[in-house]
PDB file of N, CA and C in Angstrom:
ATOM      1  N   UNK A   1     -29.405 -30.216  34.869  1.00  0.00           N
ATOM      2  CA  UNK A   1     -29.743 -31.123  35.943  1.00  0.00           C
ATOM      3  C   UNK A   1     -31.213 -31.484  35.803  1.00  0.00           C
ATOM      4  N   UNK A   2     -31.350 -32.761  36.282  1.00  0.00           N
ATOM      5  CA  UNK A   2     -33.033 -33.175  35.953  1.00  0.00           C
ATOM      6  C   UNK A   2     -33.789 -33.563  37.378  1.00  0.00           C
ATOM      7  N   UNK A   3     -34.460 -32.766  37.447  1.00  0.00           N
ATOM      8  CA  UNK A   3     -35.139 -32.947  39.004  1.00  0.00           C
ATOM      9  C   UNK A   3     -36.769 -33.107  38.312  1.00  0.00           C
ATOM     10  N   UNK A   4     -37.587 -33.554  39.994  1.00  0.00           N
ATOM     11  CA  UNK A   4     -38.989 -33.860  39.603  1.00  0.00           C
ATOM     12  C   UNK A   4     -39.852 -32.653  40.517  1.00  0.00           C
ATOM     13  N   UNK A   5     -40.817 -32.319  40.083  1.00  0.00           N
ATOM     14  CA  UNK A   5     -41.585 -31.175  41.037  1.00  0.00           C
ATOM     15  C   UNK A   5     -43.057 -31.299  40.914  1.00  0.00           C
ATOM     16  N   UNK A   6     -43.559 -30.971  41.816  1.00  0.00           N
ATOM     17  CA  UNK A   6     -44.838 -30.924  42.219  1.00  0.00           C
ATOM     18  C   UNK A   6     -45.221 -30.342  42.026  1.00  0.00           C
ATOM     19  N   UNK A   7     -46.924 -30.227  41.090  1.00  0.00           N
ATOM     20  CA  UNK A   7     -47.262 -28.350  40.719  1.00  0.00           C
ATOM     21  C   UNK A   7     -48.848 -28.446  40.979  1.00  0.00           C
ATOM     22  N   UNK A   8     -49.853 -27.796  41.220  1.00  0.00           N
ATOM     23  CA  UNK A   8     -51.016 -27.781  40.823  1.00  0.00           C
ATOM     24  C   UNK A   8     -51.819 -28.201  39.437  1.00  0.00           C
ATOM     25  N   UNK A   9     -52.554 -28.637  39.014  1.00  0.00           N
ATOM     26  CA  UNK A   9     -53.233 -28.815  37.411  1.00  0.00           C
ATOM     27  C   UNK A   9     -52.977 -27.598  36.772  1.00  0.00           C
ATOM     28  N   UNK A  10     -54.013 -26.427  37.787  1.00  0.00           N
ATOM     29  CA  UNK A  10     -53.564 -25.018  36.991  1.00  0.00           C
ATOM     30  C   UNK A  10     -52.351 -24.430  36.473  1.00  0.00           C
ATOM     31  N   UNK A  11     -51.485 -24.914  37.514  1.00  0.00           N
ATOM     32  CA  UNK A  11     -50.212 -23.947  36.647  1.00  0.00           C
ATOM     33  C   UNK A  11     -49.125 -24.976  35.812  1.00  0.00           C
ATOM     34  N   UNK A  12     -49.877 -26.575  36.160  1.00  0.00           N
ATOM     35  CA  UNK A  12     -49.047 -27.340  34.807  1.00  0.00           C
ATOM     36  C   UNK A  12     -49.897 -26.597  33.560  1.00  0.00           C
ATOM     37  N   UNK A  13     -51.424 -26.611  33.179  1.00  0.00           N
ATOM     38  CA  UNK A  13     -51.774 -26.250  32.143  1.00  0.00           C
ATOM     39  C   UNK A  13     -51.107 -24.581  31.562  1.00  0.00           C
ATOM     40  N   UNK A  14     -50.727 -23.992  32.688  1.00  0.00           N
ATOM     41  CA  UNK A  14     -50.442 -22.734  32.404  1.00  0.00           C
ATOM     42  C   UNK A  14     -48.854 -22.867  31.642  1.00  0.00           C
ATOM     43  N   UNK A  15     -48.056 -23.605  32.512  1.00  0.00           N
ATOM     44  CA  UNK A  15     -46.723 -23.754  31.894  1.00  0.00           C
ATOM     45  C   UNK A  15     -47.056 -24.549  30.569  1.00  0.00           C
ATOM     46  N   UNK A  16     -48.282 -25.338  30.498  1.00  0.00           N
ATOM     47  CA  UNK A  16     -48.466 -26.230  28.579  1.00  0.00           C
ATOM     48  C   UNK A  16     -48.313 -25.141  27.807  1.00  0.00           C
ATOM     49  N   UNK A  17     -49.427 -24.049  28.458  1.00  0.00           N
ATOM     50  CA  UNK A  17     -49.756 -23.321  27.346  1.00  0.00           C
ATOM     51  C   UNK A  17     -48.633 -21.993  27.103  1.00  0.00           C
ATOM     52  N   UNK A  18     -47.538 -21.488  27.980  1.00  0.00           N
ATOM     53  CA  UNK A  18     -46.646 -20.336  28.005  1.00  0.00           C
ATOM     54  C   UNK A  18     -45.657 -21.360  27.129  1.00  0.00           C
ATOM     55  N   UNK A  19     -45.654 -22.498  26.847  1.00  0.00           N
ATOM     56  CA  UNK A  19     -44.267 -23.767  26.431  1.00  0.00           C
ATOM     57  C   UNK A  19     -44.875 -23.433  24.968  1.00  0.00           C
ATOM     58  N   UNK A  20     -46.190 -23.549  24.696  1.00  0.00           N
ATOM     59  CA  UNK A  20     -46.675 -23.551  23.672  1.00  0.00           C
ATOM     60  C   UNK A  20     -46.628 -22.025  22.582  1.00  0.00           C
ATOM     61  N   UNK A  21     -47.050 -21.397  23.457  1.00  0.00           N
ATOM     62  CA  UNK A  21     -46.645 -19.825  22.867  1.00  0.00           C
ATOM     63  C   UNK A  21     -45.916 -19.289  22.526  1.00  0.00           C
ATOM     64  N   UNK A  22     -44.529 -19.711  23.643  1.00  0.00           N
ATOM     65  CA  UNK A  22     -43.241 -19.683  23.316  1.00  0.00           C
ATOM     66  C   UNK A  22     -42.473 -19.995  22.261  1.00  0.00           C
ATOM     67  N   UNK A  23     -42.934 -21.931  22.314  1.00  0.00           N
ATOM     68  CA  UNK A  23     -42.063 -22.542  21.088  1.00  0.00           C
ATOM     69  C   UNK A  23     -40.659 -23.100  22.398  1.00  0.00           C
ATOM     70  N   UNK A  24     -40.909 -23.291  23.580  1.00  0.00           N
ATOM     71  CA  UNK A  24     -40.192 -23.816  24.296  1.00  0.00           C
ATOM     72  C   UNK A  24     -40.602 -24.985  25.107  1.00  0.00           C
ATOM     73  N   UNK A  25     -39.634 -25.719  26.208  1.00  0.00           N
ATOM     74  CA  UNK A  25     -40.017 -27.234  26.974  1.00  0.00           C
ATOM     75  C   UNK A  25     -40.588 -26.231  28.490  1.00  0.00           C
ATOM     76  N   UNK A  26     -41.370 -27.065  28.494  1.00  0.00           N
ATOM     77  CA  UNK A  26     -41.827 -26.773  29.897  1.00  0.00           C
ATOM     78  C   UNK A  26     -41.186 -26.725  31.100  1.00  0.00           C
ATOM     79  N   UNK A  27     -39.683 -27.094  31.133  1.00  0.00           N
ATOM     80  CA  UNK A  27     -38.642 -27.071  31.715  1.00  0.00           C
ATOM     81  C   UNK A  27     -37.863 -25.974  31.886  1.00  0.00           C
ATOM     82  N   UNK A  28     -38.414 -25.678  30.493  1.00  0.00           N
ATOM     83  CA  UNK A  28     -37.489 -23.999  30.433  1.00  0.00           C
ATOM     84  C   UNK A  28     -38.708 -23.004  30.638  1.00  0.00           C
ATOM     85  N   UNK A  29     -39.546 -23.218  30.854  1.00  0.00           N
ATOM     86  CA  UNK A  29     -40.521 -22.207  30.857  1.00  0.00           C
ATOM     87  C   UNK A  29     -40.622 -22.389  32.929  1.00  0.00           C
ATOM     88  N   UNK A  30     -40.454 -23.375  33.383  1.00  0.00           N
ATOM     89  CA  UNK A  30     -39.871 -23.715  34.732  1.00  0.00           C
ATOM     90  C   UNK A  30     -38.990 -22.574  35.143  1.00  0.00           C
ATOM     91  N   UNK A  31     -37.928 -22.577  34.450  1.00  0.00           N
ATOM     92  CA  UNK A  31     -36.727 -22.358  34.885  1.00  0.00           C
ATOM     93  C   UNK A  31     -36.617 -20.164  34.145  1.00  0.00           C
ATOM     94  N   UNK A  32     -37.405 -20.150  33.285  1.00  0.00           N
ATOM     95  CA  UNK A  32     -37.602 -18.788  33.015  1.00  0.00           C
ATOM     96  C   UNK A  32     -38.256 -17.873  34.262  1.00  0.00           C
ATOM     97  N   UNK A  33     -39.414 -18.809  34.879  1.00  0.00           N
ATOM     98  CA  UNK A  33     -39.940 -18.212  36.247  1.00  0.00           C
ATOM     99  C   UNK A  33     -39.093 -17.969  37.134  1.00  0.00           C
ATOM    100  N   UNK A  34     -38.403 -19.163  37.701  1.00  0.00           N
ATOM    101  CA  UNK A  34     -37.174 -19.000  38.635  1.00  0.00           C
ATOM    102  C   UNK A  34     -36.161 -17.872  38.579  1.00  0.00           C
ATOM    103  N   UNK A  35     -35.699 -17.846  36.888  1.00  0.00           N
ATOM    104  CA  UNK A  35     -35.066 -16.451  36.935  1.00  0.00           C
ATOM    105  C   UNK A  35     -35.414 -15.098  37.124  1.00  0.00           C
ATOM    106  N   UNK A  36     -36.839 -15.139  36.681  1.00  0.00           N
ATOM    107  CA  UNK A  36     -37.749 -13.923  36.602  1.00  0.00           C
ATOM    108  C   UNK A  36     -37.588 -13.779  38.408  1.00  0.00           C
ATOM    109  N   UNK A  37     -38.191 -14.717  39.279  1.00  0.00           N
ATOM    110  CA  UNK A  37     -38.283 -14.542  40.630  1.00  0.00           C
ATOM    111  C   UNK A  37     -36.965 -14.013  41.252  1.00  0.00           C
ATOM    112  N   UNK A  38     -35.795 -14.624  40.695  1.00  0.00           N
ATOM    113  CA  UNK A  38     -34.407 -14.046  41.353  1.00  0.00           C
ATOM    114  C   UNK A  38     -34.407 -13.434  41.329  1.00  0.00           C
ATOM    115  N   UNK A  39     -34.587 -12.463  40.315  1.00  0.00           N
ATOM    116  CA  UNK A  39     -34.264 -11.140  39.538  1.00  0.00           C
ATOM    117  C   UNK A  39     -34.981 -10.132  40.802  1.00  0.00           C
ATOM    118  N   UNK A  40     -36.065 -10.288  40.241  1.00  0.00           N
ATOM    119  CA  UNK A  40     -37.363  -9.669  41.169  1.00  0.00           C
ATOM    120  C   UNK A  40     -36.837  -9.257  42.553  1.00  0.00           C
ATOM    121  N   UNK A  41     -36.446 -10.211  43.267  1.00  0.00           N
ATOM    122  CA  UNK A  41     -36.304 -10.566  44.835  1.00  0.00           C
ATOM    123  C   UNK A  41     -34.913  -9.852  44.819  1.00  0.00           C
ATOM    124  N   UNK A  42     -33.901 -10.029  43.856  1.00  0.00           N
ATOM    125  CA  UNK A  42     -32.720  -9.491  44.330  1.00  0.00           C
ATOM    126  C   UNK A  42     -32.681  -8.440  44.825  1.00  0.00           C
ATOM    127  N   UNK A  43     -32.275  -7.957  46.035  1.00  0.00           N
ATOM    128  CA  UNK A  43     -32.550  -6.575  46.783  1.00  0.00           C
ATOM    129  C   UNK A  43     -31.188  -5.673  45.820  1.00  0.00           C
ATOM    130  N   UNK A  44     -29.945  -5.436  45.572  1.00  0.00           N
ATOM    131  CA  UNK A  44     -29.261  -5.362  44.413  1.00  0.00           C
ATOM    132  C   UNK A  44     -29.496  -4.730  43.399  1.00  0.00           C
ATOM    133  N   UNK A  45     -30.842  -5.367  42.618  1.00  0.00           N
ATOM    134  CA  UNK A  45     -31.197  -5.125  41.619  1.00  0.00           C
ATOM    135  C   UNK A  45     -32.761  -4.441  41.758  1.00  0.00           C
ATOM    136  N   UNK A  46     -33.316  -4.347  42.709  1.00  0.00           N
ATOM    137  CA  UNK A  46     -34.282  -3.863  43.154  1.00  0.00           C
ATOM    138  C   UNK A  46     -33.556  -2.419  43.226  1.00  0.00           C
ATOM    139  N   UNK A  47     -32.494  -2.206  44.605  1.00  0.00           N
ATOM    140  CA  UNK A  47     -32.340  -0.844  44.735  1.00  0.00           C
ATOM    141  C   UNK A  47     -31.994  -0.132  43.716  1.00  0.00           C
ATOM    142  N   UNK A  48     -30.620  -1.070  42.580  1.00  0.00           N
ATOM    143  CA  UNK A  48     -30.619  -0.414  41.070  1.00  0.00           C
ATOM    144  C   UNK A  48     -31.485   0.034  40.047  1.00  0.00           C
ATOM    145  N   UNK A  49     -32.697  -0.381  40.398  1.00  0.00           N
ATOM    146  CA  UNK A  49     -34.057   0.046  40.023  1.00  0.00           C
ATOM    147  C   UNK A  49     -34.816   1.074  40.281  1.00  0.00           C
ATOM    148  N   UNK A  50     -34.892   0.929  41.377  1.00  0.00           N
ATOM    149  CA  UNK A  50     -35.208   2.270  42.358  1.00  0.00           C
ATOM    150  C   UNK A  50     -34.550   3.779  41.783  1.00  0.00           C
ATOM    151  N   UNK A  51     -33.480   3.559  41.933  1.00  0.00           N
ATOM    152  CA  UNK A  51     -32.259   4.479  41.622  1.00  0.00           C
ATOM    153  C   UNK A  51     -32.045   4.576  39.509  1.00  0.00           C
ATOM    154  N   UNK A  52     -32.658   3.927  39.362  1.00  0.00           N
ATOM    155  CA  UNK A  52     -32.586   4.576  37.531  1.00  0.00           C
ATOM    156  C   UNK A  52     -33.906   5.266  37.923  1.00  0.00           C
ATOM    157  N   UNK A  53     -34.418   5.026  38.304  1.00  0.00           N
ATOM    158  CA  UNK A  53     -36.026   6.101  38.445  1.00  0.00           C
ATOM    159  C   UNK A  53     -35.660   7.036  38.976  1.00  0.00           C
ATOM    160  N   UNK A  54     -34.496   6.751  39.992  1.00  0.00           N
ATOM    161  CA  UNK A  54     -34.913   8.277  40.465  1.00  0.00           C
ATOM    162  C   UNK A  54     -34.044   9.210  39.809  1.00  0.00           C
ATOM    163  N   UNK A  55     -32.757   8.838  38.925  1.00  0.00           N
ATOM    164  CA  UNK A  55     -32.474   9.587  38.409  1.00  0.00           C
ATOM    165  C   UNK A  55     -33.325  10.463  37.023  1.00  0.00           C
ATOM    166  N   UNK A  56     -34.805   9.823  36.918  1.00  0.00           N
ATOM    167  CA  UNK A  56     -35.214  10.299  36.322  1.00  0.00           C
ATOM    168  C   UNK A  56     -36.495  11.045  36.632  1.00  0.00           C
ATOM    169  N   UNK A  57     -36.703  10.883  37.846  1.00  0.00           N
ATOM    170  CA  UNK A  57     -38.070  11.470  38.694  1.00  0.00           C
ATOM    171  C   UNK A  57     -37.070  12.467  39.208  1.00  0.00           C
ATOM    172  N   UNK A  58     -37.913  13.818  39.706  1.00  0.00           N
ATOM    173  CA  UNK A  58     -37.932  14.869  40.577  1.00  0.00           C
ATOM    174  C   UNK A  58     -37.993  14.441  42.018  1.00  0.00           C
ATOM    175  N   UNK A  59     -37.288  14.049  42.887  1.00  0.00           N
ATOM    176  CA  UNK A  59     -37.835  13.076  44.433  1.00  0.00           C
ATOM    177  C   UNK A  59     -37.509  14.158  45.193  1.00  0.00           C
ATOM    178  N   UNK A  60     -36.943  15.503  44.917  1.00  0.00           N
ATOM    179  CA  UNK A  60     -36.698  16.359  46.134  1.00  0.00           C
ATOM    180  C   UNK A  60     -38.216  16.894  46.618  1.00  0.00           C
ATOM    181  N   UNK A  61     -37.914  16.835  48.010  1.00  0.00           N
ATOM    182  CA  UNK A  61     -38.949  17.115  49.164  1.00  0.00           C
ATOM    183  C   UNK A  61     -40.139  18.047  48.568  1.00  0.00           C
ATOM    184  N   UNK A  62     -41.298  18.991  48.552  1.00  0.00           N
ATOM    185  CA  UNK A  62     -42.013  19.621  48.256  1.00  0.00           C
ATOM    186  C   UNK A  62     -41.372  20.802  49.957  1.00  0.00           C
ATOM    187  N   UNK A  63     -40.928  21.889  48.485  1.00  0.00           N
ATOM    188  CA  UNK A  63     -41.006  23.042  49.670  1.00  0.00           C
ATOM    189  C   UNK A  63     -41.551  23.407  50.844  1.00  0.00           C
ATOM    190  N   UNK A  64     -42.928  23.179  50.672  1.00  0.00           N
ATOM    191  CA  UNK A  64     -43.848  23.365  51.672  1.00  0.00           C
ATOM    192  C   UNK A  64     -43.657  22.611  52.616  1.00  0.00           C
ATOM    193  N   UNK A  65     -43.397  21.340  52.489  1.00  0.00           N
ATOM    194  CA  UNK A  65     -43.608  20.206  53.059  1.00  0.00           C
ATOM    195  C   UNK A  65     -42.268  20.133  53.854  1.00  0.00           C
ATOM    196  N   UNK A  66     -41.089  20.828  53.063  1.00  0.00           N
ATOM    197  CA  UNK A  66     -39.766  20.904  53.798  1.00  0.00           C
ATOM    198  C   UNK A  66     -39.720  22.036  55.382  1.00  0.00           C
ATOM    199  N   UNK A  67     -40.370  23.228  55.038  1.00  0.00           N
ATOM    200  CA  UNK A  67     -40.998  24.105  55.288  1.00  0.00           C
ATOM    201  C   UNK A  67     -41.394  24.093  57.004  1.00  0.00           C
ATOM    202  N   UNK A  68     -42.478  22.753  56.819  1.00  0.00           N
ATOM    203  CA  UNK A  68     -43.195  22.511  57.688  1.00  0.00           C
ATOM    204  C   UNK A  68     -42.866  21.405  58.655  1.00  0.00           C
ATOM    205  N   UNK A  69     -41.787  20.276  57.748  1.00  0.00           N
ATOM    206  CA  UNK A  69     -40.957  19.617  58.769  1.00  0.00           C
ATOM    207  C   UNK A  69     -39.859  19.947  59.460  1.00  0.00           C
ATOM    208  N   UNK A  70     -39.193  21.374  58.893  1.00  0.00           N
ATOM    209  CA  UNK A  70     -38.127  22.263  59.431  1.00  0.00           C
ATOM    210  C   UNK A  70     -38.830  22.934  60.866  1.00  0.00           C
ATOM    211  N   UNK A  71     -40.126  23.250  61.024  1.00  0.00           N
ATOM    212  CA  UNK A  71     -40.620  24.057  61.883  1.00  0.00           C
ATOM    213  C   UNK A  71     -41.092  23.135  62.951  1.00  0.00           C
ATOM    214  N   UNK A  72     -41.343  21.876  62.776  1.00  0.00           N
ATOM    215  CA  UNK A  72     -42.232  21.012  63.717  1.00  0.00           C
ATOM    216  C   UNK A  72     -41.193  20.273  64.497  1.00  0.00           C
ATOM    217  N   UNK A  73     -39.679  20.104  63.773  1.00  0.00           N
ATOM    218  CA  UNK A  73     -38.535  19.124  64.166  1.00  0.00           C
ATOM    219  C   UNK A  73     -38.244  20.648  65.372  1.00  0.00           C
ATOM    220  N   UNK A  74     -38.406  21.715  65.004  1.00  0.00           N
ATOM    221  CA  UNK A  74     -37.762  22.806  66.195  1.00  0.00           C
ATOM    222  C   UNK A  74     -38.596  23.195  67.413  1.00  0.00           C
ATOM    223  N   UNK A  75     -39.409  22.590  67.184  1.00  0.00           N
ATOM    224  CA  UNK A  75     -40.437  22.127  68.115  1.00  0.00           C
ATOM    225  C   UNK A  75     -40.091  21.236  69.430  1.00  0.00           C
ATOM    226  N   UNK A  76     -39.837  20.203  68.623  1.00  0.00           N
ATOM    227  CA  UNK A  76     -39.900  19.359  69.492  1.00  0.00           C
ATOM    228  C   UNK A  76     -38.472  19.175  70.366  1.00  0.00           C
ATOM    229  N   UNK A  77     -38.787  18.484  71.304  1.00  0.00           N
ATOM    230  CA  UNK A  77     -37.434  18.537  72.075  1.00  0.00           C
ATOM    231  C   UNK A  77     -36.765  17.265  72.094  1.00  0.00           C
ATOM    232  N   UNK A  78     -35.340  17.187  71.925  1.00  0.00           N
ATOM    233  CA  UNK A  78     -34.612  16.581  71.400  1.00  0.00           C
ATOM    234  C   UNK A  78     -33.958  15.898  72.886  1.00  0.00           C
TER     235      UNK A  78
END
């Protein structure tokens, strides 16, 4: 599809020069951002993100810290 868009000087020269580096149209270097941004924003693919990390991070609580929110929650009154 062929649409028209409005951009700043700066980021037409920026898309000349990423078109240029590439070896691609400035159309597709358009449309590479857009996907990059979907991607990004997709909450989906965000939390699937989240979640390969954490299967590789340690995320359980710090003892101490479990410790001390076990004692302060019996505290308080419910």
């Amino acid at each position: 599809m062929k649409t028209a868009i409005s951009v700043s000087d700066e980021v037409f020269q920026l898309s000349e020069k990423l078109a240029k580096q590439l070896k691609v149209s400035r159309s597709k270097i358009f449309a590479m951002g857009v996907e990059k941004l979907a991607e990004e924003y997709d909450e989906e693919n965000i939390i699937a993100r989240i979640n390969a990390v954490c299967e590789k991070v340690d995320t359980s609580l710090d003892p101490a810290i479990k410790n001390y929110q076990s004692r302060v929650i019996q505290r308080d009154k419910w």
